[in-house]
C-alpha atoms as a PDB file:
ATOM      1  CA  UNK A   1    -108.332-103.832-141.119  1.00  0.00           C
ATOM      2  CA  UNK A   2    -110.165-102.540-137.825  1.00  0.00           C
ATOM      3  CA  UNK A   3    -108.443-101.099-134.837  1.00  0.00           C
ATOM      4  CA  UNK A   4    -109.841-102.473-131.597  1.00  0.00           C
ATOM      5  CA  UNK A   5    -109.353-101.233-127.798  1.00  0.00           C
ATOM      6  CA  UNK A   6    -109.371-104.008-124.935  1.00  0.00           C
ATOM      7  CA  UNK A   7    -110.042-101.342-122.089  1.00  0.00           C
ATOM      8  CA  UNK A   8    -110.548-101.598-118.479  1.00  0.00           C
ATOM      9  CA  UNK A   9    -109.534-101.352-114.777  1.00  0.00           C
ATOM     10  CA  UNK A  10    -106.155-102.813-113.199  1.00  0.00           C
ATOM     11  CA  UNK A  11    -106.022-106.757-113.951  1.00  0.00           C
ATOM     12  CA  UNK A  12    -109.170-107.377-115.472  1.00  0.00           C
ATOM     13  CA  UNK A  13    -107.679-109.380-118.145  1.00  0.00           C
ATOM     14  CA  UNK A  14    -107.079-107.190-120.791  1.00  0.00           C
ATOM     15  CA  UNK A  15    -103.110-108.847-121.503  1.00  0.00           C
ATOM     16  CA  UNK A  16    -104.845-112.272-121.082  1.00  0.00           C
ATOM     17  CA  UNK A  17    -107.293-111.277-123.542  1.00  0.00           C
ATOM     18  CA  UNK A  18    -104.331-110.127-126.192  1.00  0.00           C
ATOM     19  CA  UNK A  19    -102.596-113.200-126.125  1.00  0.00           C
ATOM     20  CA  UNK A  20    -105.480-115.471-126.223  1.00  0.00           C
ATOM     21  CA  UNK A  21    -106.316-114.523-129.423  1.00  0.00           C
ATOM     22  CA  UNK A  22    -103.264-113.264-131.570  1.00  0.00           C
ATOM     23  CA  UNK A  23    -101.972-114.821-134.735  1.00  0.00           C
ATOM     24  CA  UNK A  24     -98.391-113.115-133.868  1.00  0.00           C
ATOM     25  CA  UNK A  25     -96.481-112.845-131.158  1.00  0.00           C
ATOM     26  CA  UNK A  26     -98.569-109.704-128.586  1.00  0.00           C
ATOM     27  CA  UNK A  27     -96.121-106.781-128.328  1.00  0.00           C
ATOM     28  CA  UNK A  28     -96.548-106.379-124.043  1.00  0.00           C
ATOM     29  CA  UNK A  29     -95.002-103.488-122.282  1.00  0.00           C
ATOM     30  CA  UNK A  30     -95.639-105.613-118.547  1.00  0.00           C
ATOM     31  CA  UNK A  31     -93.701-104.628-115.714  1.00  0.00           C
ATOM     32  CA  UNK A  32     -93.139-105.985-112.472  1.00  0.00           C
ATOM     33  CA  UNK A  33     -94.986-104.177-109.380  1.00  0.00           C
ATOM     34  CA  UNK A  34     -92.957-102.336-107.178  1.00  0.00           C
ATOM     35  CA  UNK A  35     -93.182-101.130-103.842  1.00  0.00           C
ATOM     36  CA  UNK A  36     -92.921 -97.501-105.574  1.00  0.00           C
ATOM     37  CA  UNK A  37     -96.507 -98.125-107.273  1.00  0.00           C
ATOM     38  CA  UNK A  38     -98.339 -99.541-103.786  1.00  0.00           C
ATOM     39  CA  UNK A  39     -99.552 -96.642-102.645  1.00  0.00           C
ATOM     40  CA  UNK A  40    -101.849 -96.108-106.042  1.00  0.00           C
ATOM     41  CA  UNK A  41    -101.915-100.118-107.057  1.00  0.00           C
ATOM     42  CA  UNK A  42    -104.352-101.231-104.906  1.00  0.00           C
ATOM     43  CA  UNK A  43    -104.083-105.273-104.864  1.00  0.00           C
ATOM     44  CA  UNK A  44    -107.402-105.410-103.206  1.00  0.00           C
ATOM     45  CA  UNK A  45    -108.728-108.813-105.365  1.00  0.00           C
ATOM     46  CA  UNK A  46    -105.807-109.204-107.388  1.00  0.00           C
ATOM     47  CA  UNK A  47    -103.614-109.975-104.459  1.00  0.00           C
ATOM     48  CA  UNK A  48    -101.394-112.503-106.781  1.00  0.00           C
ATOM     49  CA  UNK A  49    -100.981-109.980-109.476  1.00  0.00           C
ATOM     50  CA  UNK A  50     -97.452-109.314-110.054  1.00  0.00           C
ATOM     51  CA  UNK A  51     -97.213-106.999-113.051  1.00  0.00           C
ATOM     52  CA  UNK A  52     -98.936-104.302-114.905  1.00  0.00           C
ATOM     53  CA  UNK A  53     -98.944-102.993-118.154  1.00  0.00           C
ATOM     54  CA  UNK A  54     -97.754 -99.514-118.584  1.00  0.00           C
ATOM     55  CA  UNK A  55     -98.062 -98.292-122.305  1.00  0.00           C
ATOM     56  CA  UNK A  56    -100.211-100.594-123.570  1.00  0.00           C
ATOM     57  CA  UNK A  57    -100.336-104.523-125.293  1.00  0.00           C
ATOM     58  CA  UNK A  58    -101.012-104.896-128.892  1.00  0.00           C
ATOM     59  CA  UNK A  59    -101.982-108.178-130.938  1.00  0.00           C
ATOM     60  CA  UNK A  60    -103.432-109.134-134.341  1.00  0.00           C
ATOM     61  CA  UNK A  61    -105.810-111.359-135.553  1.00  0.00           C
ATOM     62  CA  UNK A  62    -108.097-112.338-138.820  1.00  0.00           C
ATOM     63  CA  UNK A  63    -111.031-113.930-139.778  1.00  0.00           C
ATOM     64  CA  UNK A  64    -112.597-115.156-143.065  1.00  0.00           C
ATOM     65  CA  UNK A  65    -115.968-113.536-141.977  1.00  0.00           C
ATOM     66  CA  UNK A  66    -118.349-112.836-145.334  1.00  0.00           C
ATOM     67  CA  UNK A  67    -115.918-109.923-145.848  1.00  0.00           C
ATOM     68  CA  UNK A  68    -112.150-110.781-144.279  1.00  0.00           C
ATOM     69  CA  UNK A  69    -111.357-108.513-141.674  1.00  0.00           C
ATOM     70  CA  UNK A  70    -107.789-107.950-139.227  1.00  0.00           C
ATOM     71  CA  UNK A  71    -108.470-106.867-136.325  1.00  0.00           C
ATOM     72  CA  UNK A  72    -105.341-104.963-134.579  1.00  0.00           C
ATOM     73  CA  UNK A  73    -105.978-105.104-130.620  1.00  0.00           C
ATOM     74  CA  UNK A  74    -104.875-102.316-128.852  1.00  0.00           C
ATOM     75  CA  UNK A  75    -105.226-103.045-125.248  1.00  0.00           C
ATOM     76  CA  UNK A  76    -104.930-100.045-122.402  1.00  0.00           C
ATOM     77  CA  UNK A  77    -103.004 -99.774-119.107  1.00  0.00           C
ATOM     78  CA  UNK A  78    -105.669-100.134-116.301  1.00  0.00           C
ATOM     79  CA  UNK A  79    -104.614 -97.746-113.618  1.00  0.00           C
ATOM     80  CA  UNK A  80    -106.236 -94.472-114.014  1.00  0.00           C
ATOM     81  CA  UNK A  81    -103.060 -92.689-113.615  1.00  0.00           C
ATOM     82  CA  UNK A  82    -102.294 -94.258-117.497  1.00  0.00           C
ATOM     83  CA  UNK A  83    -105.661 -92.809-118.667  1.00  0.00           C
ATOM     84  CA  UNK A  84    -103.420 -89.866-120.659  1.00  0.00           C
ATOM     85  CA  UNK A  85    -102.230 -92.176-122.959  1.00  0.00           C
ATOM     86  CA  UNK A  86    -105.792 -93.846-123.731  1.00  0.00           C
ATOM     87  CA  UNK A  87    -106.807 -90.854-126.160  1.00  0.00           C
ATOM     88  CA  UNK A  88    -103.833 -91.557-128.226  1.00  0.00           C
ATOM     89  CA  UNK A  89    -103.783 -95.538-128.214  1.00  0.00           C
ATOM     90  CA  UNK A  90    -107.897 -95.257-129.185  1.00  0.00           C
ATOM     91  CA  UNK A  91    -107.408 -92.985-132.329  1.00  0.00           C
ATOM     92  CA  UNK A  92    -108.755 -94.592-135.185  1.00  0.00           C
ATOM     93  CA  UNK A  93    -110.341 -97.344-133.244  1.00  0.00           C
ATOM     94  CA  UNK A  94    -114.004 -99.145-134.769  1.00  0.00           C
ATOM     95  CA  UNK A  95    -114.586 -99.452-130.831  1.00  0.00           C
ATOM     96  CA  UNK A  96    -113.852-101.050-127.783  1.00  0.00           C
ATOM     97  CA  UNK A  97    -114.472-104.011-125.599  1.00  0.00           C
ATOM     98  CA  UNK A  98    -114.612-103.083-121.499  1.00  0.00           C
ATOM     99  CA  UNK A  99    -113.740-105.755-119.604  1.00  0.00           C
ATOM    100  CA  UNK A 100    -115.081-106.599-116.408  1.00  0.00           C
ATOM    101  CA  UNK A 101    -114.197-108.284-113.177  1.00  0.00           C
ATOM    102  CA  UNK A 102    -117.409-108.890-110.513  1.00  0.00           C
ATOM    103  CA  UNK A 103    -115.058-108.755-107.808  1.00  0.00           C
ATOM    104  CA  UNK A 104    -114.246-105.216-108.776  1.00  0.00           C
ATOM    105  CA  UNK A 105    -116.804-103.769-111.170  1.00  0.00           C
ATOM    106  CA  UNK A 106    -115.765-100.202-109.680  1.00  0.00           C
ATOM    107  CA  UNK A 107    -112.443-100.554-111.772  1.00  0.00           C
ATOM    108  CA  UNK A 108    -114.679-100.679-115.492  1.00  0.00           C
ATOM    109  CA  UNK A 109    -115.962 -97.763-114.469  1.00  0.00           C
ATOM    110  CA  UNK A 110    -113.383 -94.898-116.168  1.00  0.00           C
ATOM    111  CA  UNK A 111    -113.291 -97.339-118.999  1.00  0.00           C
ATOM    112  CA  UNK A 112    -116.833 -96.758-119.859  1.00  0.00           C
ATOM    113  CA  UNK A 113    -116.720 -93.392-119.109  1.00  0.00           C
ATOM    114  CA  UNK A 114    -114.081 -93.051-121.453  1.00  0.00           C
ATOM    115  CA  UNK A 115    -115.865 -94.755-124.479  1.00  0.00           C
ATOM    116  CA  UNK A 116    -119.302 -93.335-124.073  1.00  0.00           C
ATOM    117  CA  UNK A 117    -117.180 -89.740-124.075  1.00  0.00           C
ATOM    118  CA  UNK A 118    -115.504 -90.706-126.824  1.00  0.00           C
ATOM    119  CA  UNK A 119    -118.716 -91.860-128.449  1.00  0.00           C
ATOM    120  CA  UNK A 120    -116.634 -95.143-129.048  1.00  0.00           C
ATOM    121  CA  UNK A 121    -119.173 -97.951-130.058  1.00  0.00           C
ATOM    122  CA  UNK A 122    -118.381-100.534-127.056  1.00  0.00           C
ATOM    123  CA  UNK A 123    -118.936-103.907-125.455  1.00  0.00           C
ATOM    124  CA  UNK A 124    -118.625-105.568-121.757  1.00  0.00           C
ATOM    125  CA  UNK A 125    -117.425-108.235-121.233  1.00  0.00           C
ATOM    126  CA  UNK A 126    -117.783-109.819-117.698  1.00  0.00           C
ATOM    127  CA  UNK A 127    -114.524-112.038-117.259  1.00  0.00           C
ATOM    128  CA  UNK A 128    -115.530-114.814-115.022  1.00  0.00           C
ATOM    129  CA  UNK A 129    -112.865-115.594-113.117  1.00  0.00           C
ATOM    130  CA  UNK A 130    -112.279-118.367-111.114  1.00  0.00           C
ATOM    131  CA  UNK A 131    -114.279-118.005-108.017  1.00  0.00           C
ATOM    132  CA  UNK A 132    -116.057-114.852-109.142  1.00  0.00           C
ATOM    133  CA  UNK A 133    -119.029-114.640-107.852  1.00  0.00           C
ATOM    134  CA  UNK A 134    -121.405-115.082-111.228  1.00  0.00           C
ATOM    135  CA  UNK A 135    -124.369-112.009-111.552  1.00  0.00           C
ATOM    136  CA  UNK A 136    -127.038-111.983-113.765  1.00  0.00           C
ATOM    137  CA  UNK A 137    -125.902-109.530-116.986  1.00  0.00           C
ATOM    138  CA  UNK A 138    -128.900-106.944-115.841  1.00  0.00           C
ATOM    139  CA  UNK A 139    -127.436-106.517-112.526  1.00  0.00           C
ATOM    140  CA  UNK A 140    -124.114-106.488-114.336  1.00  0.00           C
ATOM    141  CA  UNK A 141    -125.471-103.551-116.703  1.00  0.00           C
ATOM    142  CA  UNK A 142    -127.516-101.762-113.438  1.00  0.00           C
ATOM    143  CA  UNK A 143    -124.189-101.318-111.884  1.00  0.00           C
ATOM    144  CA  UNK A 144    -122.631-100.019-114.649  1.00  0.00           C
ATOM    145  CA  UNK A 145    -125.272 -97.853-115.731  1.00  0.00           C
ATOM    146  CA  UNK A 146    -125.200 -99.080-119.008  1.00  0.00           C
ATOM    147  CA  UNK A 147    -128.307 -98.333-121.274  1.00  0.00           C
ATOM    148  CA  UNK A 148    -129.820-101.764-123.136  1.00  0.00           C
ATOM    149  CA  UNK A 149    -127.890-100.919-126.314  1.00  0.00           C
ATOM    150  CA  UNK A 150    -124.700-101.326-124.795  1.00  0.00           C
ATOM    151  CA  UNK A 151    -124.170-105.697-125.538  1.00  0.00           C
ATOM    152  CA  UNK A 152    -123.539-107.116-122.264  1.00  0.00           C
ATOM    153  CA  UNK A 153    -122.050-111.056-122.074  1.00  0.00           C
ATOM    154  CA  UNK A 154    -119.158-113.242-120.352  1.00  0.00           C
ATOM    155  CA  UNK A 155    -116.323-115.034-121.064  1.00  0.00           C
ATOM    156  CA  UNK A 156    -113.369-116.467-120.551  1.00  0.00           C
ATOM    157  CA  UNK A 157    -110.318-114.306-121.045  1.00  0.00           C
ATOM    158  CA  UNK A 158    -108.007-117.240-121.066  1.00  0.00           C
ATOM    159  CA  UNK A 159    -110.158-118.977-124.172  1.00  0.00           C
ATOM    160  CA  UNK A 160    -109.599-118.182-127.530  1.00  0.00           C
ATOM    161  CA  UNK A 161    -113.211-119.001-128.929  1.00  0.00           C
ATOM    162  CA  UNK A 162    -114.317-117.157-125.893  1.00  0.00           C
ATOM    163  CA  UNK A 163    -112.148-113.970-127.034  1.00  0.00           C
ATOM    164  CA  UNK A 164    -113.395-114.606-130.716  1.00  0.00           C
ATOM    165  CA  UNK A 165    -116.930-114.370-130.063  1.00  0.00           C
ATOM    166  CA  UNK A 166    -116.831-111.278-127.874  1.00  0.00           C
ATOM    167  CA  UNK A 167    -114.429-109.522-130.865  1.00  0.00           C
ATOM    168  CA  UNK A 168    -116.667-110.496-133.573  1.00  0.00           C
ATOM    169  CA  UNK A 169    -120.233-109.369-131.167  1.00  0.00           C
ATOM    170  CA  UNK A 170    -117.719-105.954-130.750  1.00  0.00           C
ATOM    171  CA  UNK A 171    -117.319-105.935-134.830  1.00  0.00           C
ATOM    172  CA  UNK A 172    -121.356-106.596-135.244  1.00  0.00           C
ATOM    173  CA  UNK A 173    -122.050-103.986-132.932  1.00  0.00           C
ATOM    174  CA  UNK A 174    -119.696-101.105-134.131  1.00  0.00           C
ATOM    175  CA  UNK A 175    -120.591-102.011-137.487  1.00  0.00           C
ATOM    176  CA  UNK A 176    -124.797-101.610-136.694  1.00  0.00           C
ATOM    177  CA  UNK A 177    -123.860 -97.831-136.056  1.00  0.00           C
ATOM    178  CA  UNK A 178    -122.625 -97.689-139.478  1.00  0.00           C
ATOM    179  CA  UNK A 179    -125.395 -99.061-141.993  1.00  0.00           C
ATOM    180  CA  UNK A 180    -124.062 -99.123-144.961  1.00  0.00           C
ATOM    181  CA  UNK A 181    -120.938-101.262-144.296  1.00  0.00           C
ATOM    182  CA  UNK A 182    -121.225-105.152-144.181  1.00  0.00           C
ATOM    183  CA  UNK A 183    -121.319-106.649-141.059  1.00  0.00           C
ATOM    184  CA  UNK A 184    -119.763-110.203-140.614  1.00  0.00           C
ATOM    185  CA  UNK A 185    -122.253-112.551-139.477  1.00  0.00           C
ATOM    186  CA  UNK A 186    -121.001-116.364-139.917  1.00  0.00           C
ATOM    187  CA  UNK A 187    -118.571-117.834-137.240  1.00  0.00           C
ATOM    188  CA  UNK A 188    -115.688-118.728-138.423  1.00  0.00           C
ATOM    189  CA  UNK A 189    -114.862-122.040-139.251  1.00  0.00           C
ATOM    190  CA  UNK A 190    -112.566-123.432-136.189  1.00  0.00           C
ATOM    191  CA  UNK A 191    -115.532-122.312-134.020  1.00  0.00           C
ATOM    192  CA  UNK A 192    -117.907-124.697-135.033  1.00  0.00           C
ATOM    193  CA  UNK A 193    -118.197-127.987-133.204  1.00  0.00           C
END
């Protein structure tokens, strides 16, 4: 069983990501927006948005890798003013995936901060929403200032085989700082095709 954090900024797709993938049903603490938050929710690209998470969103799923694994996803609230509770919802974790949205890369950027502080083995993972202007991955990892061991790659938050290969890239990844454990390396069976 490995604890995983889906981090990053205000509606990146980190709820999305949750329920894509989980075998239960995601425990979501969403609210609605309010007036009360507008002065420190900027909408700016997420202009439909209507809700937020404010503890965090938490989903489970499992693979018959070589070795079976769980993975319990933890995802984060996005606004910095949540970033207290990040310490406590990352304890324990294997690592993280950061999400990213092109439109507003600034908003990954206390997310990555937060893992390389941490010294939390991490991923991005470049959302691509619809209409998102598509980068190259090493203008992508420029911006961020991400060195080349950091794993770079898109997807679609909305696709579970998406979601499952960025996980199980996560898994490989966390699992390379950490030699003597096995690391899963066949997809699993529903992703073939």
């Amino acid at each position: 069983m490995l604890k995983i954090l889906i981090a990053g900024g205000f509606g990146v797709g980190k709820t999305t990501t949750v329920r894509a993938i989980s075998e239960i049903e995601p425990i979501s603490t969403e609210e609605y927006l309010t007036q009360a938050s507008a002065p420190t929710d900027s909408l700016d690209g997420v202009e439909a948005k209507a809700t937020t998470t404010v503890a965090f969103d938490f989903g489970r799923v499992s693979f018959d890798v070589p070795v079976p694994i769980e993975l319990m996803l933890f995802g984060t609230p996005g606004q910095d003013r949540f970033i207290h509770l990040w310490d406590d919802i990352a304890r324990g974790a294997v690592g993280a995936v950061v999400l990213a949205d092109t439109r507003r890369l600034d908003t990954s950027f206390t997310a990555v901060s937060f893992c390389e502080a941490a010294q939390l083995p991490f991923v991005v993972a470049v959302n691509e929403f619809d209409g998102a202007h598509r980068y190259p991955l090493n203008e992508v990892r420029q911006a961020l200032a991400l060195t080349s061991r950091i794993p770079v790659t898109t997807f679609d938050a909305r696709v579970p085989a998406a979601v499952v290969k960025v996980l199980l890239r996560l898994v490989e990844h966390a699992l390379a700082q950490h030699p003597t454990e096995p690391t899963p390396s066949a997809t699993p069976s529903y992703l073939e095709t």
